[in-house]
Protein backbone atom coordinates (compact mmCIF):
# COMPACT_ATOMS: atom_id res chain seq x y z
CA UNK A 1 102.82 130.05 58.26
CA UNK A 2 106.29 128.63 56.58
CA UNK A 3 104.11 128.26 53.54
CA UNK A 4 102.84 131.81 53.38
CA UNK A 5 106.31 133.31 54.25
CA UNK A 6 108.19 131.27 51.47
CA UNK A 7 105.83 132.43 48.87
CA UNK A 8 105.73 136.37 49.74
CA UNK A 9 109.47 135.79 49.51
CA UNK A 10 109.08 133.97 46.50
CA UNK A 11 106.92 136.72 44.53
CA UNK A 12 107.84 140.10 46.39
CA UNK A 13 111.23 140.91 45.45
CA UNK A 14 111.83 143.88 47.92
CA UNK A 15 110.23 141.54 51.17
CA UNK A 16 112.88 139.06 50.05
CA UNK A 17 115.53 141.66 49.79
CA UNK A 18 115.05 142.62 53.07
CA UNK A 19 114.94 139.39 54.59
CA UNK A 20 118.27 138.64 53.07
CA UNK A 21 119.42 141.84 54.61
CA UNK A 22 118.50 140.10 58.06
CA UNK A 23 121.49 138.11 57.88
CA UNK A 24 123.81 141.22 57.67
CA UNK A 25 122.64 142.96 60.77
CA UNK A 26 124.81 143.69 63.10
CA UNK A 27 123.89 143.14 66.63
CA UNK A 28 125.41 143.68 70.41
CA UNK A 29 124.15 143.22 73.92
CA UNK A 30 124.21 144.73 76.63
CA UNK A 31 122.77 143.96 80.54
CA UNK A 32 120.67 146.49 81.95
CA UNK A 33 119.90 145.34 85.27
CA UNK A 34 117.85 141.73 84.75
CA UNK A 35 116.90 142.87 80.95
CA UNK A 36 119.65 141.89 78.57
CA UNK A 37 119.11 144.24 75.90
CA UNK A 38 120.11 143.48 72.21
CA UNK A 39 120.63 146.60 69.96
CA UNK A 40 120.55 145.99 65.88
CA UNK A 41 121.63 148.03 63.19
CA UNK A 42 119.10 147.59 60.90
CA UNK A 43 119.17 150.36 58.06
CA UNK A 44 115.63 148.87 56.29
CA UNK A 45 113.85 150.31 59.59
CA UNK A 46 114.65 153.71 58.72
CA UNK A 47 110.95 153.64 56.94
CA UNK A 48 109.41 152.79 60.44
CA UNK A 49 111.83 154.69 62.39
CA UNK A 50 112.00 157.87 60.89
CA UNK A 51 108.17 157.89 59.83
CA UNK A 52 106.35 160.94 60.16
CA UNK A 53 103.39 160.52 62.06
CA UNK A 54 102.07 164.47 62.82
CA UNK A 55 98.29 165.19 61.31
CA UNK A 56 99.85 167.13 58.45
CA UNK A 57 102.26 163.94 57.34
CA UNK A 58 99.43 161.38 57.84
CA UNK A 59 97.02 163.21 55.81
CA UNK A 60 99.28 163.69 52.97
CA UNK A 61 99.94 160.54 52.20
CA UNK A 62 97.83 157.21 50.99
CA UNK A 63 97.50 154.71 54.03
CA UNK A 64 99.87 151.85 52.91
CA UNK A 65 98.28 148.99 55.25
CA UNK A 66 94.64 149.89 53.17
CA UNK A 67 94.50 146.93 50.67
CA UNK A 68 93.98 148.77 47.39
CA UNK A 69 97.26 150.87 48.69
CA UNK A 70 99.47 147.51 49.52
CA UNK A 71 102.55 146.45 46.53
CA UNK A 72 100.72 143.99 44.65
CA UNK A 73 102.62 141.21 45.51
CA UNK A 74 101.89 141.88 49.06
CA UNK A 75 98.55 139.19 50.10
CA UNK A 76 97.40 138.67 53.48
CA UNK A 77 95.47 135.64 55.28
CA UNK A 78 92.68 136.16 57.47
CA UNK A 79 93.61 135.25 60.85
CA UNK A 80 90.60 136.23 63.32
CA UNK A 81 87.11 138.33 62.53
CA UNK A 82 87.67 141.74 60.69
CA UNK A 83 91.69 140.84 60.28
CA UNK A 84 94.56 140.22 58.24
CA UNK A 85 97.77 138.62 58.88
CA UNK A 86 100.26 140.22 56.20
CA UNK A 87 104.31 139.59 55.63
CA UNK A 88 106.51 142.74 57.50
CA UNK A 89 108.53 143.96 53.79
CA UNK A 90 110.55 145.79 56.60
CA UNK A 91 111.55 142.70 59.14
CA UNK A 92 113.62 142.95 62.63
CA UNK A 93 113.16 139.01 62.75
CA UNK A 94 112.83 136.42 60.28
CA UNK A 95 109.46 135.52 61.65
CA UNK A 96 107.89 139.14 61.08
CA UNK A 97 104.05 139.72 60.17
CA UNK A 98 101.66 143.02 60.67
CA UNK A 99 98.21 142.01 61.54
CA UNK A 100 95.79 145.00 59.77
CA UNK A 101 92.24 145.90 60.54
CA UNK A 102 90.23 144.96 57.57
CA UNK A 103 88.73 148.46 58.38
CA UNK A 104 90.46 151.77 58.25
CA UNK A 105 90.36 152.80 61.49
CA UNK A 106 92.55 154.90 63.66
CA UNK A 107 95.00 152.86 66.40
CA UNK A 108 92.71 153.61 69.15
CA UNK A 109 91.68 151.89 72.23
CA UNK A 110 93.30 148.14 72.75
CA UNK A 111 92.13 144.99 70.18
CA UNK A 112 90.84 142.48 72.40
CA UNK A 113 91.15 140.15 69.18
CA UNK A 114 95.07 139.57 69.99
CA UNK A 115 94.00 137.05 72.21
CA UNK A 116 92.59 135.45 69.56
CA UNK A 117 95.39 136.28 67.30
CA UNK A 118 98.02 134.73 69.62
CA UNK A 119 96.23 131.18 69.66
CA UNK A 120 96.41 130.87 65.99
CA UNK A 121 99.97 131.64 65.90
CA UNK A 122 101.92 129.51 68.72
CA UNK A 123 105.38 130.27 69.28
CA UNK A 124 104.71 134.38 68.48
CA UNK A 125 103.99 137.10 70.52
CA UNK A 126 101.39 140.03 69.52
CA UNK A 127 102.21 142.88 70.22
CA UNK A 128 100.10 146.65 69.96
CA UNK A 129 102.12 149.83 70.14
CA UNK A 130 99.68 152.51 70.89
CA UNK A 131 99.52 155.35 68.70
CA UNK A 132 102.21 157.19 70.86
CA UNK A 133 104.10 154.93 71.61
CA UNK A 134 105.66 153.64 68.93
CA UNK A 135 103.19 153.09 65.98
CA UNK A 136 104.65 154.38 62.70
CA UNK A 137 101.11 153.98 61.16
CA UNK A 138 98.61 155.74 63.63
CA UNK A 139 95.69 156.05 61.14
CA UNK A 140 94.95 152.27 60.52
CA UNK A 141 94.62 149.76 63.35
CA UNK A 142 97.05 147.05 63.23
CA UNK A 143 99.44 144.71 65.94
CA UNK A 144 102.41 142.82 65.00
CA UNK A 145 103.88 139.70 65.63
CA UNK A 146 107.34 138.20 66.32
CA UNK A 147 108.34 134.75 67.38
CA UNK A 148 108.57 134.68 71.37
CA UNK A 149 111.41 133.24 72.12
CA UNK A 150 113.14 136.72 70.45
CA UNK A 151 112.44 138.91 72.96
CA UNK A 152 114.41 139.12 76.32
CA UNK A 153 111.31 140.75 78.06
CA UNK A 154 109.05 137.85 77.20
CA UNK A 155 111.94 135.72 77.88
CA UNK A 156 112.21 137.42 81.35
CA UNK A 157 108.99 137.32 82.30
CA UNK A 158 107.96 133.58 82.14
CA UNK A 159 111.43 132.75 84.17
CA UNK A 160 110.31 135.25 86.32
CA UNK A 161 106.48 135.28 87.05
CA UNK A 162 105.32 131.78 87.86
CA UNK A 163 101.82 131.01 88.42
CA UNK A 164 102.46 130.46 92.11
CA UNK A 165 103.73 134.09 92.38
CA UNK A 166 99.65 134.77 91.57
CA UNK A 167 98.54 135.62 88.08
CA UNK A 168 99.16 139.63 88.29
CA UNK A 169 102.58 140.93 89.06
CA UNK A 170 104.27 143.98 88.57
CA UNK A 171 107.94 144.32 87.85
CA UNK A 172 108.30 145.82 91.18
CA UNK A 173 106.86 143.20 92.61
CA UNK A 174 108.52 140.25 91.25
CA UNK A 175 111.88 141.59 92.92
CA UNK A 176 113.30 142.68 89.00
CA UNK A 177 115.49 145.52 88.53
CA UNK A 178 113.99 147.07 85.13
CA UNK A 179 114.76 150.62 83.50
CA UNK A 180 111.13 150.85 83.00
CA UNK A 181 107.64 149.14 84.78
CA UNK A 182 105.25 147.32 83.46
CA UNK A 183 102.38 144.76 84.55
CA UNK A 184 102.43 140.86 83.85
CA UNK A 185 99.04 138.85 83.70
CA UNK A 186 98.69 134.68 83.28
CA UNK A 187 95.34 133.50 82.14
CA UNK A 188 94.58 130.50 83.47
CA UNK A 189 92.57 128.42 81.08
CA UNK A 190 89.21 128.82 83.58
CA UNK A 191 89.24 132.79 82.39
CA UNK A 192 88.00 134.40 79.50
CA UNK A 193 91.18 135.91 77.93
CA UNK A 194 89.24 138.73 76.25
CA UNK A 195 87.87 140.05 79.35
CA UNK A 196 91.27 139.78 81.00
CA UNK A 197 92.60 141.83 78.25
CA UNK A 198 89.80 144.09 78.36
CA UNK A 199 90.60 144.59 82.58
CA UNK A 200 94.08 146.07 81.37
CA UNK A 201 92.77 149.33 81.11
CA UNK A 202 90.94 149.67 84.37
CA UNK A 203 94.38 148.64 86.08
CA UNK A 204 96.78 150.35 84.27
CA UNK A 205 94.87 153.44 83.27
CA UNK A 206 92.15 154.19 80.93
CA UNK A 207 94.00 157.32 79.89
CA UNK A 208 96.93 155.44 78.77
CA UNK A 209 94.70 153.56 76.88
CA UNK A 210 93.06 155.96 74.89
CA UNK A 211 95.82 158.17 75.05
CA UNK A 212 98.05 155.57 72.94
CA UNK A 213 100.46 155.77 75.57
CA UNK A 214 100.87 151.95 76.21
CA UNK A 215 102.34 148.92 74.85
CA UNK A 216 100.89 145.26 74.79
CA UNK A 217 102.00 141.91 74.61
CA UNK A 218 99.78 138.81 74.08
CA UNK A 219 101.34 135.50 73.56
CA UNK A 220 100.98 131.83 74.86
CA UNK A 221 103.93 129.98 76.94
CA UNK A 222 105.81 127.24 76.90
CA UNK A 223 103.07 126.03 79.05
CA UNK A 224 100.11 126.43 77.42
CA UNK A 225 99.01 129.45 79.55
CA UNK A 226 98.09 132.91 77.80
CA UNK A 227 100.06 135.56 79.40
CA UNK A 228 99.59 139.67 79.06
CA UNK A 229 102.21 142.21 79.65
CA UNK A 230 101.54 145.95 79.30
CA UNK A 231 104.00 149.05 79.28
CA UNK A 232 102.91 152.05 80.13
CA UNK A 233 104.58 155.16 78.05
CA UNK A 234 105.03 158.56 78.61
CA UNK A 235 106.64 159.91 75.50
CA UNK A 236 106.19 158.27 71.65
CA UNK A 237 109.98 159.19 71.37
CA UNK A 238 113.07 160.08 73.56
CA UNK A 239 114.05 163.50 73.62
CA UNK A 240 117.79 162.29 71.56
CA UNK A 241 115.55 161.82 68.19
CA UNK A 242 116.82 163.41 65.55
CA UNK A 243 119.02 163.25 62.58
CA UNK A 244 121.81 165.97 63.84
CA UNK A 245 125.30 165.48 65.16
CA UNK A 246 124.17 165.05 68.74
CA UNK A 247 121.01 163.14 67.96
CA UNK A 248 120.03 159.44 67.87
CA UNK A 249 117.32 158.27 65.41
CA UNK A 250 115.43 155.83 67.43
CA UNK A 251 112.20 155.55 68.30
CA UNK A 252 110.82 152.68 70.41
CA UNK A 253 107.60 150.18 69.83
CA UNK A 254 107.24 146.98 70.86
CA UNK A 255 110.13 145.07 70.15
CA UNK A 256 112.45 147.98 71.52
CA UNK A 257 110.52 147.73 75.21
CA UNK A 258 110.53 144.48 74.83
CA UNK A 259 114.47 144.26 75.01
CA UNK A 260 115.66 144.57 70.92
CA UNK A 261 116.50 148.55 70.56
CA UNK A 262 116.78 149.37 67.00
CA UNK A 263 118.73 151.58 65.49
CA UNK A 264 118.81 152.48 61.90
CA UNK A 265 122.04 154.70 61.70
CA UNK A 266 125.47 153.22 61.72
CA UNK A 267 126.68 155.77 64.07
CA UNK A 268 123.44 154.89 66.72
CA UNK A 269 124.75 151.66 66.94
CA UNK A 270 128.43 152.30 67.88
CA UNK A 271 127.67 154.67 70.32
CA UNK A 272 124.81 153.80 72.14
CA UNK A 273 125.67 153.49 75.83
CA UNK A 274 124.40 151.91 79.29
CA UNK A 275 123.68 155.20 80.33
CA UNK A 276 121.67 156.43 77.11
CA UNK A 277 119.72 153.18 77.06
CA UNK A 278 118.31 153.74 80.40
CA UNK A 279 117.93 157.70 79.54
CA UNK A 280 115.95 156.32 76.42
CA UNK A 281 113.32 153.77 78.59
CA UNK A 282 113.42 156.45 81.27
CA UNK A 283 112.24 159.02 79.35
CA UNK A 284 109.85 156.88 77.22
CA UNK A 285 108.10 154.51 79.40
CA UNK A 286 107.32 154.80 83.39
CA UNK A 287 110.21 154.66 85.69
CA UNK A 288 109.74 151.33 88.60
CA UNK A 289 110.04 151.82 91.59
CA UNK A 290 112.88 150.14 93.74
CA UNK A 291 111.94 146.15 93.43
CA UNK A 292 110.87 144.36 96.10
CA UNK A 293 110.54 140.80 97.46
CA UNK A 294 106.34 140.80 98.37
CA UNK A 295 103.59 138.80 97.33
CA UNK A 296 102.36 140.28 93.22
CA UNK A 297 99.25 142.38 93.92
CA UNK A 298 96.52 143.69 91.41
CA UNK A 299 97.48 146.85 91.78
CA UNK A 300 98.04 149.19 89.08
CA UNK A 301 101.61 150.17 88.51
């Protein structure tokens, strides 16, 4: 994958740009319980950010993950059955790629092909933000993926949820104090990962499923073992977003539940609080319920 990502670089001026841009970021942490939480100030995610994604918006404009409306420059690399690893032009890390339905389709349901996805690319995570929850481009089907070892929820979780724990756990469950819930699988190699994957949506919820109201992470440890973690959602975006004086122009995905909030206004980033953090999750994703110290159940959340 070095290959592909030097020569995108190499022949797409505004991908390399942006890259560049990576390096000027500004970034702060802060600990949220047992998530430490990174927030960047990243002004190139204003196009993901700030997207418009009502019926009217979407209709009105050409679907830019379709390949005959992608920047010429941009080529992809088929990575399992029906998809198509392409470059991010709009990174958060420097290991950034969108993974595109060869079909345009809307982002419905949950691709069981990230399992598949995350064995060709070791070291990443692939991630699905549901249609509303987080997904700046609701009309095509498409995950992401970031390298692993990026993001503190991933991080978290293998520290956290060992194998002897049992495979499911909940947040709640494995004694973590989180500003939001969600559910942690491992897949030991005598299971069929698909079918695990598929299983999320009769334990979490169907309706968040085909609602769009979830977020999912596939990726493969430091172990060898395929691990799942799912966020339920209850809002796309916090009730701050907004452009005005008192309003904060973020909207999380993935990578923001996952522990890397970004924020592409200057004035986001310097003001951004403990408090408004956990106001943000707790508005946008399902609030836990006080941890505790039992045995991980298959329970839903």
């Amino acid at each position: 994958m070095i290959d592909f990502i030097d020569a995108q670089l190499t022949d797409w001026p505004l991908a390399r740009e942006n890259y560049q841009a990576l390096g000027r970021t500004e970034r702060r942490s802060m600990q949220l319980g047992d998530l430490t939480v990174g927030i960047q100030h990243n002004p190139a995610r204003i196009v993901s950010t700030g997207a418009k994604t009502d019926a009217k918006s979407i209709g009105e404009r050409p679907c830019f993950l379709c390949k005959e409306n992608r920047p010429p420059q941009q080529t992809g690399v088929d990575i399992a059955d029906g998809w198509e690893l392409l470059l991010n032009p709009y990174p958060i890390f420097p290991s950034h790629f969108t993974i595109v339905s060869t079909k345009h389709q809307p982002q419905e349901g949950l691709p069981l092909d990230m399992v598949a996805m995350a064995e060709k690319l070791p070291g990443h995570t692939v991630f699905f933000n549901g249609r509303r929850s987080g997904a700046s481009c609701p009309d095509h089907l498409h995950c992401q993926a970031v390298k692993t070892h990026e993001l503190p929820l991933m991080c978290l979780i293998e520290r956290s949820h060992a194998l002897k724990l049992g495979r499911v756990a909940t947040s709640e469950s494995l004694g973590l104090d989180m500003p939001f819930a969600f559910k942690s699988v491992i897949i030991t190699p005598d299971i069929e990962g698909m079918s695990e994957l598929a299983r999320i949506e009769s334990t979490i919820g169907k309706e968040y499923i085909y609602e769009g109201r979830i977020n999912v992470f596939v990726w493969i440890d430091h172990n060898g073992l395929l691990r799942i973690c799912a966020v339920p959602r209850k809002a796309h975006r916090p009730s701050c977003y907004g452009t005005g004086q008192n309003q904060r122009l973020i909207s999380p995905g993935c990578i923001d539940m996952a522990g890397v909030l970004i924020t592409p206004v200057k004035k986001d980033y310097d003001s951004l609080t403990e408090e408004d953090v956990r106001q943000i999750y707790g508005e946008c994703a399902i609030t836990p319920k006080a941890p505790c110290n039992r045995q991980p159940t298959t329970d839903s959340l």
